[in-house]
C-alpha atoms as a PDB file:
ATOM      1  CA  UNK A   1     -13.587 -19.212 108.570  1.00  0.00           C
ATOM      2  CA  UNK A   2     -10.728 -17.447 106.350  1.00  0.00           C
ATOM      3  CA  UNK A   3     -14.106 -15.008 105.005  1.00  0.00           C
ATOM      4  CA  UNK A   4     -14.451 -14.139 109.176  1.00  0.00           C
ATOM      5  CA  UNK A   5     -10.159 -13.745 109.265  1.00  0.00           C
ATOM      6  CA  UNK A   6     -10.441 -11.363 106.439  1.00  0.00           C
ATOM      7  CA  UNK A   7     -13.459  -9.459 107.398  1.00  0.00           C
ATOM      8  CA  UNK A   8     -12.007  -9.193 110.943  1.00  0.00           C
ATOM      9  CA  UNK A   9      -8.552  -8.102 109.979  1.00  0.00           C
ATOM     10  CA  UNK A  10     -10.107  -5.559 107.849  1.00  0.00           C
ATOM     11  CA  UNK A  11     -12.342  -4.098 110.894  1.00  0.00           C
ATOM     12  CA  UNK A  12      -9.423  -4.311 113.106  1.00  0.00           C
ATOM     13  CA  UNK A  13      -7.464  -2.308 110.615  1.00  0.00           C
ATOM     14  CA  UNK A  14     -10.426   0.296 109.920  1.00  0.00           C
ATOM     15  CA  UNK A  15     -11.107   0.714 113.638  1.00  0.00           C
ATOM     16  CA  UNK A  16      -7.047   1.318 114.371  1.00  0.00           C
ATOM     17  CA  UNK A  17      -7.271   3.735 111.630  1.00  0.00           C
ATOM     18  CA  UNK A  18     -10.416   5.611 113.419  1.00  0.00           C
ATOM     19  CA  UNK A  19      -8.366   5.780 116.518  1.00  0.00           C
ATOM     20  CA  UNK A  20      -5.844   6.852 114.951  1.00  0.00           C
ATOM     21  CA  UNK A  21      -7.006  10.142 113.471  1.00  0.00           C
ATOM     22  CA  UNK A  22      -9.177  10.520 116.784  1.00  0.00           C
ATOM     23  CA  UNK A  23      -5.706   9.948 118.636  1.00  0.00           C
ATOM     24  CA  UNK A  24      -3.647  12.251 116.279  1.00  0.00           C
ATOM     25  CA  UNK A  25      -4.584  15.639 117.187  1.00  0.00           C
ATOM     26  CA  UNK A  26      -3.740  15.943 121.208  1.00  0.00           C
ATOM     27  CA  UNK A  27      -5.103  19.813 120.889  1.00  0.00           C
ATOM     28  CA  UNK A  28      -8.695  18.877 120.060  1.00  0.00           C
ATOM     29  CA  UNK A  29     -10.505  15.681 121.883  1.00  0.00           C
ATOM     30  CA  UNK A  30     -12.648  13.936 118.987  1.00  0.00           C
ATOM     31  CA  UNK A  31     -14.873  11.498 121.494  1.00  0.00           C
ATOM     32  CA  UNK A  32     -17.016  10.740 118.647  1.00  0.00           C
ATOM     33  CA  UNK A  33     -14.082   9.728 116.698  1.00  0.00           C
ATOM     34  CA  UNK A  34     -12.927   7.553 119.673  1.00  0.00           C
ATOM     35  CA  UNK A  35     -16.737   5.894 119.950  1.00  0.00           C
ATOM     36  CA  UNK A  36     -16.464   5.000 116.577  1.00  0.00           C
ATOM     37  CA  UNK A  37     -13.497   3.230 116.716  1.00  0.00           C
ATOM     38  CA  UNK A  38     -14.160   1.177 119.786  1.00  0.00           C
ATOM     39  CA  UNK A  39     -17.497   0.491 118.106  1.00  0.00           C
ATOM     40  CA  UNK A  40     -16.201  -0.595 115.152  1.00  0.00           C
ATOM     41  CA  UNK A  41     -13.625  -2.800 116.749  1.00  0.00           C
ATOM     42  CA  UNK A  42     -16.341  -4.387 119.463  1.00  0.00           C
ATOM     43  CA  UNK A  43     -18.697  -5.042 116.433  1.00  0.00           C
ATOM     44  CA  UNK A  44     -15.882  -6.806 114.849  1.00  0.00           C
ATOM     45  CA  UNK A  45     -15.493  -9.151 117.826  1.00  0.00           C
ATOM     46  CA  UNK A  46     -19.066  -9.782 117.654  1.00  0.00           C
ATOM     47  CA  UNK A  47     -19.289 -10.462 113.950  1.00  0.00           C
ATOM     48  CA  UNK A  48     -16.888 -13.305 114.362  1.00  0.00           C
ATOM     49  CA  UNK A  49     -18.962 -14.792 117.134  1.00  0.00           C
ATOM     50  CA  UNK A  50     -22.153 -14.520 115.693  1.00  0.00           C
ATOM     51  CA  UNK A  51     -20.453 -16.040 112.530  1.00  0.00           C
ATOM     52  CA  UNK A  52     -18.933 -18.757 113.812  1.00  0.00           C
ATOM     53  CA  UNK A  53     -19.362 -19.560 117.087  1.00  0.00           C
ATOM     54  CA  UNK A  54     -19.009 -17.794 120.473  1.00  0.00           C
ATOM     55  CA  UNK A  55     -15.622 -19.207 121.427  1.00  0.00           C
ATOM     56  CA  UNK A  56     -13.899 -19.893 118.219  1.00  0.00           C
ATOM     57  CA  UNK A  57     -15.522 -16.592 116.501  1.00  0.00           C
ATOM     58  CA  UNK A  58     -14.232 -14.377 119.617  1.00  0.00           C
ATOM     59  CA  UNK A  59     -11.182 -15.937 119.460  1.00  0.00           C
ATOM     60  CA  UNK A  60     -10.234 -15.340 115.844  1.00  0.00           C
ATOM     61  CA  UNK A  61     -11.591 -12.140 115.946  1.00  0.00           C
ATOM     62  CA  UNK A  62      -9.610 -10.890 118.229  1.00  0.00           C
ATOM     63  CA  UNK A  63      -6.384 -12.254 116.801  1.00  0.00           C
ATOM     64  CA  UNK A  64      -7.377 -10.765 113.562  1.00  0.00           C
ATOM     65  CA  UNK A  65      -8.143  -7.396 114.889  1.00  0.00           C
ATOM     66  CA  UNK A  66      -4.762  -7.323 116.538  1.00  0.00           C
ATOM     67  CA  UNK A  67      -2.740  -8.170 113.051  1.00  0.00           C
ATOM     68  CA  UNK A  68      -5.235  -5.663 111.483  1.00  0.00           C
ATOM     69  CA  UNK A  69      -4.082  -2.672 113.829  1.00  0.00           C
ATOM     70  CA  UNK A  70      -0.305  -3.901 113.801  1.00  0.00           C
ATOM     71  CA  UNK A  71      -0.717  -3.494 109.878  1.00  0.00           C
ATOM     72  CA  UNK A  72      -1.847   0.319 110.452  1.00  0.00           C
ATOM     73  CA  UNK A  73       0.593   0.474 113.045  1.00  0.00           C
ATOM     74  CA  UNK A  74       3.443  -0.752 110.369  1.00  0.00           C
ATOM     75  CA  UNK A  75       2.158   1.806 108.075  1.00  0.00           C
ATOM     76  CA  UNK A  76       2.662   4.651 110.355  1.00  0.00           C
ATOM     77  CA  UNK A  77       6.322   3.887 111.776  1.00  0.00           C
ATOM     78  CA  UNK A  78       8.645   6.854 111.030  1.00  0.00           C
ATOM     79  CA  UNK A  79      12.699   5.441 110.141  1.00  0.00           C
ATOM     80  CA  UNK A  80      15.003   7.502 112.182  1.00  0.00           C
ATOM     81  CA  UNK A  81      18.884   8.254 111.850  1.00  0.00           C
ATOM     82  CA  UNK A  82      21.047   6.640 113.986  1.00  0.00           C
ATOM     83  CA  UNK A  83      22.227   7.985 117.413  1.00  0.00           C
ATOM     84  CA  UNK A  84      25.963   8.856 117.662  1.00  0.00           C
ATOM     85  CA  UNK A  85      27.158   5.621 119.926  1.00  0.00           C
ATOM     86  CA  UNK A  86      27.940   6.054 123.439  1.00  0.00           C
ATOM     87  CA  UNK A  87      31.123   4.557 125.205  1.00  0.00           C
ATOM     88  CA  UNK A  88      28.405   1.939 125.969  1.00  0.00           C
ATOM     89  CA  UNK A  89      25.053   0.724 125.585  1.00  0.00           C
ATOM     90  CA  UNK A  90      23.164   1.415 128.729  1.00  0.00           C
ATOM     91  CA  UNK A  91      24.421   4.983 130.538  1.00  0.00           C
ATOM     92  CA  UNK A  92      24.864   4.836 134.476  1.00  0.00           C
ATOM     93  CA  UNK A  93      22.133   4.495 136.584  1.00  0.00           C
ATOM     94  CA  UNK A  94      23.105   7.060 138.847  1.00  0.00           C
ATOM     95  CA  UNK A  95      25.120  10.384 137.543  1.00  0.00           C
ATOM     96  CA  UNK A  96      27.993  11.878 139.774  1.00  0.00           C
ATOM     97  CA  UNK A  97      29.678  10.153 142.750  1.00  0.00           C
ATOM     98  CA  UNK A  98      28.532   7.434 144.197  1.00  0.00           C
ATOM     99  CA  UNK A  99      27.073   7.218 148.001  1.00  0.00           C
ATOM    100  CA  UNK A 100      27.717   3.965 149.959  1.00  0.00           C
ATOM    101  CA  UNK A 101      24.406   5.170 152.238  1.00  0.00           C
ATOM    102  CA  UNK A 102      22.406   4.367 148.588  1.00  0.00           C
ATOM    103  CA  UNK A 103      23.884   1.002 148.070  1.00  0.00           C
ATOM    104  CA  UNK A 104      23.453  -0.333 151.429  1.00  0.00           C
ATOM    105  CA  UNK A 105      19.399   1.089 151.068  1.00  0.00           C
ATOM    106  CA  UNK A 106      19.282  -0.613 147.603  1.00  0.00           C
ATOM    107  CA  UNK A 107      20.649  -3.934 149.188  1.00  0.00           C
ATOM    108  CA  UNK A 108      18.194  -3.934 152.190  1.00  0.00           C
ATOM    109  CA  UNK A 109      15.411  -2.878 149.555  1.00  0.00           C
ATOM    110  CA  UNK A 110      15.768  -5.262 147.050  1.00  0.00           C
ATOM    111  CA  UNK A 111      17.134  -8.485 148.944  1.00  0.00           C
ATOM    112  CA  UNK A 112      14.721  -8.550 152.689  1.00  0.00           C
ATOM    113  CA  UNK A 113      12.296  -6.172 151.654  1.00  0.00           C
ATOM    114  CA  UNK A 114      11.506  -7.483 148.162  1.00  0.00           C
ATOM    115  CA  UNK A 115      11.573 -10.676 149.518  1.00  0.00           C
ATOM    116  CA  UNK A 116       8.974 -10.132 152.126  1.00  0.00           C
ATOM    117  CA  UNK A 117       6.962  -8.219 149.262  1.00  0.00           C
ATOM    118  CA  UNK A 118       7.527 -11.293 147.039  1.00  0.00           C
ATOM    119  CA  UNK A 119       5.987 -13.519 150.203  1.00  0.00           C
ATOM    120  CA  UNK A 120       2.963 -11.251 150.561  1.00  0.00           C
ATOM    121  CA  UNK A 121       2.082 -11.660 147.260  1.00  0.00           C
ATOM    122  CA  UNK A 122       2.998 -15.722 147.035  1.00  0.00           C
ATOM    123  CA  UNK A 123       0.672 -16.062 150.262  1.00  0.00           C
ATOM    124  CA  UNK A 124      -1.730 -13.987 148.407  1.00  0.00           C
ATOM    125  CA  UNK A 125      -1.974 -15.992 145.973  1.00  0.00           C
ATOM    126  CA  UNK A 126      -2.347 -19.014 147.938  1.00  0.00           C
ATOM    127  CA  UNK A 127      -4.894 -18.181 150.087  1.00  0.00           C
ATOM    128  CA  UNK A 128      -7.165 -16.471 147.196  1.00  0.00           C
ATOM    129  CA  UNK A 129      -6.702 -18.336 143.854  1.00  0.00           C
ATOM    130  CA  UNK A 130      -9.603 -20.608 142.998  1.00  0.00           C
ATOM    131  CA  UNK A 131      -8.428 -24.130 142.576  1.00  0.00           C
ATOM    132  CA  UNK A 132      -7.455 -27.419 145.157  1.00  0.00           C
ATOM    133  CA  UNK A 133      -5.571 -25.738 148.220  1.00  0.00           C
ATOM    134  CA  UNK A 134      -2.503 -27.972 147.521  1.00  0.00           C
ATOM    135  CA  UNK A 135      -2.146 -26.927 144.199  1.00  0.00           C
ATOM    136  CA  UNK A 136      -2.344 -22.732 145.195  1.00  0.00           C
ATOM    137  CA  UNK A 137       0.286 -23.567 147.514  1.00  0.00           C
ATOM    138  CA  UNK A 138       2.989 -25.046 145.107  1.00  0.00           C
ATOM    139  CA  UNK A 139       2.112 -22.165 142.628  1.00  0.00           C
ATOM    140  CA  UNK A 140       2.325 -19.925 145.350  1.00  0.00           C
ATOM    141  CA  UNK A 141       5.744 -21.343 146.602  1.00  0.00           C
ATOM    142  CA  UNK A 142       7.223 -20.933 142.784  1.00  0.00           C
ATOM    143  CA  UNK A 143       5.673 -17.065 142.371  1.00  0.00           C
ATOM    144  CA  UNK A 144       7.417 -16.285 145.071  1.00  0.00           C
ATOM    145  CA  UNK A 145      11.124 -16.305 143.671  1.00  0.00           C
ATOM    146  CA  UNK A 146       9.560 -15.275 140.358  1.00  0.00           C
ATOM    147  CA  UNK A 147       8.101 -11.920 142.778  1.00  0.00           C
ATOM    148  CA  UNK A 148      11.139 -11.389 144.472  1.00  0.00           C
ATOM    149  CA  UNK A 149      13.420 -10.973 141.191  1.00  0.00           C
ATOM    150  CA  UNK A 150      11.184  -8.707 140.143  1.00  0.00           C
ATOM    151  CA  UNK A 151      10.894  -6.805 142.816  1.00  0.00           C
ATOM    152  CA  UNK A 152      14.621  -6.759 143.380  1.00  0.00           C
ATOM    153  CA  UNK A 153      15.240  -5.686 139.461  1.00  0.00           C
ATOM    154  CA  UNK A 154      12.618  -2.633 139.709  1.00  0.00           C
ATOM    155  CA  UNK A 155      14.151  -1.854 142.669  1.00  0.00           C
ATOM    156  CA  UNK A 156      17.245  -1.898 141.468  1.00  0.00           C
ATOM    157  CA  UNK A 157      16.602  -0.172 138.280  1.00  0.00           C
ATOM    158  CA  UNK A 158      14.708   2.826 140.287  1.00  0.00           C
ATOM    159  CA  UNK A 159      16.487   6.009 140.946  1.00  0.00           C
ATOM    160  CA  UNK A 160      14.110   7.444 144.008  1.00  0.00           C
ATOM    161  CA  UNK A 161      14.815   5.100 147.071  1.00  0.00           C
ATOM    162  CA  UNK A 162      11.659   6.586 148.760  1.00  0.00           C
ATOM    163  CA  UNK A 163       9.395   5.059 146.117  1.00  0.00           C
ATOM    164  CA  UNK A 164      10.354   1.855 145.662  1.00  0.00           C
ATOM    165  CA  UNK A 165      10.235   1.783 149.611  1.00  0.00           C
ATOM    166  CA  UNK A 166       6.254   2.920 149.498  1.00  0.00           C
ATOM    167  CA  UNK A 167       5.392   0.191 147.232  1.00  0.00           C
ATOM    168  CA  UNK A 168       7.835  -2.642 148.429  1.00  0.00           C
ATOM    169  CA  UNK A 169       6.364  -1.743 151.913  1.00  0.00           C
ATOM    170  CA  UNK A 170       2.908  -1.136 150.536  1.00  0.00           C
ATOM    171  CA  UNK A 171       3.135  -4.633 148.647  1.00  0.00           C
ATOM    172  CA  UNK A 172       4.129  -6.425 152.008  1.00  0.00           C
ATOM    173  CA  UNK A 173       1.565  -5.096 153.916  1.00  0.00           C
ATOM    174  CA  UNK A 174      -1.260  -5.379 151.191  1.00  0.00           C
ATOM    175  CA  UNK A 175      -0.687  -9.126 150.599  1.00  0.00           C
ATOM    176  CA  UNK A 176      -0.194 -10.558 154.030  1.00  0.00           C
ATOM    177  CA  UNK A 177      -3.104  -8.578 155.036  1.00  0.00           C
ATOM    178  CA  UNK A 178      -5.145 -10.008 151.996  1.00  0.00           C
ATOM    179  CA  UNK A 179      -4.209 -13.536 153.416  1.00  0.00           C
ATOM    180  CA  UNK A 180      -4.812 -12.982 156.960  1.00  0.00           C
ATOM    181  CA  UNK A 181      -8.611 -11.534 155.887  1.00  0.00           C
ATOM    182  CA  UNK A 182      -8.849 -15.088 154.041  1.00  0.00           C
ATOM    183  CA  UNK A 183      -7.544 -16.925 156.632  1.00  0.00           C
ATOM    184  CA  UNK A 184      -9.355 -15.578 159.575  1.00  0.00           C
ATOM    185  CA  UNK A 185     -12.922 -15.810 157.427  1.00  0.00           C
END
């Protein structure tokens, strides 16, 4: 098993390093390059599972190919100076004065809005996950506050109002569609 670690952190190197050179050179596309590399890192995959076993050998293979290309990765970092510091760490989200109209839309976009998104996607989730119906519903009922902070920290953290509105919206109406189709088949 260490011979298939070695041989597959060695494939998973050369195939990052492939991809590399294919992926260096924006001005001229290198497909062949870019086969190669894929190729080299799929029949590194397969090595392991002909080698020792389908699970297990896909498995470590796969692992190995990822600490491969982080060690080509490693090898390629560039060491940069030091910004000059700011006053402090994270700069405003929102340069200029500040307009109360954009906090109240950020408040009724992240708190009812992302909630209802969060719901779509929780009753989503519980009407099309495999698995006893009981148990979708309890993960359902504990993605849902998992949903809605997320939802409520992109929202947040986005500058154009209009676009987290499309997608919050978009989101609702997506998932509790989803779950009606389920429910009504």
């Amino acid at each position: 098993m260490l011979a298939v670690t070695l041989a597959s952190m060695a494939g998973g190197a050369g195939g990052a390093v492939v991809l590399r050179h294919a992926w260096a050179d924006r001005a001229r596309e290198r497909p062949v390059l870019v086969a190669a590399g894929w190729v080299m890192l799929f029949a590194t995959v397969l090595l392991g599972a002909w080698s020792i076993g389908p699970v297990k050998g896909m498995a470590v293979g796969g692992a190995a190919i990822g600490i491969g290309a982080l060690g080509v990765v490693v090898q390629g970092r560039v060491r940069r100076a030091a910004r000059a510091s700011r006053d402090s760490l994270a700069p405003e989200p929102l340069e200029g004065p500040s307009r109360a109209w954009r906090g109240w839309m950020k408040f009724l976009l992240a708190g009812p809005l992302g909630m209802t998104a969060a719901m779509g996607v929780a009753f989503c989730y519980a009407a099309w996950a495999p698995g006893d119906p009981r148990t979708r519903i309890i993960i359902g009922g504990l993605l849902m506050p998992v949903a809605w902070a997320l939802a409520m920290t992109w929202t947040l953290a986005d500058q154009r109002l209009l676009r987290a509105l499309g997608v919050l919206v978009g989101t609702t109406v997506a998932g509790f569609a989803l779950a009606a189709m389920r429910g009504l088949a």
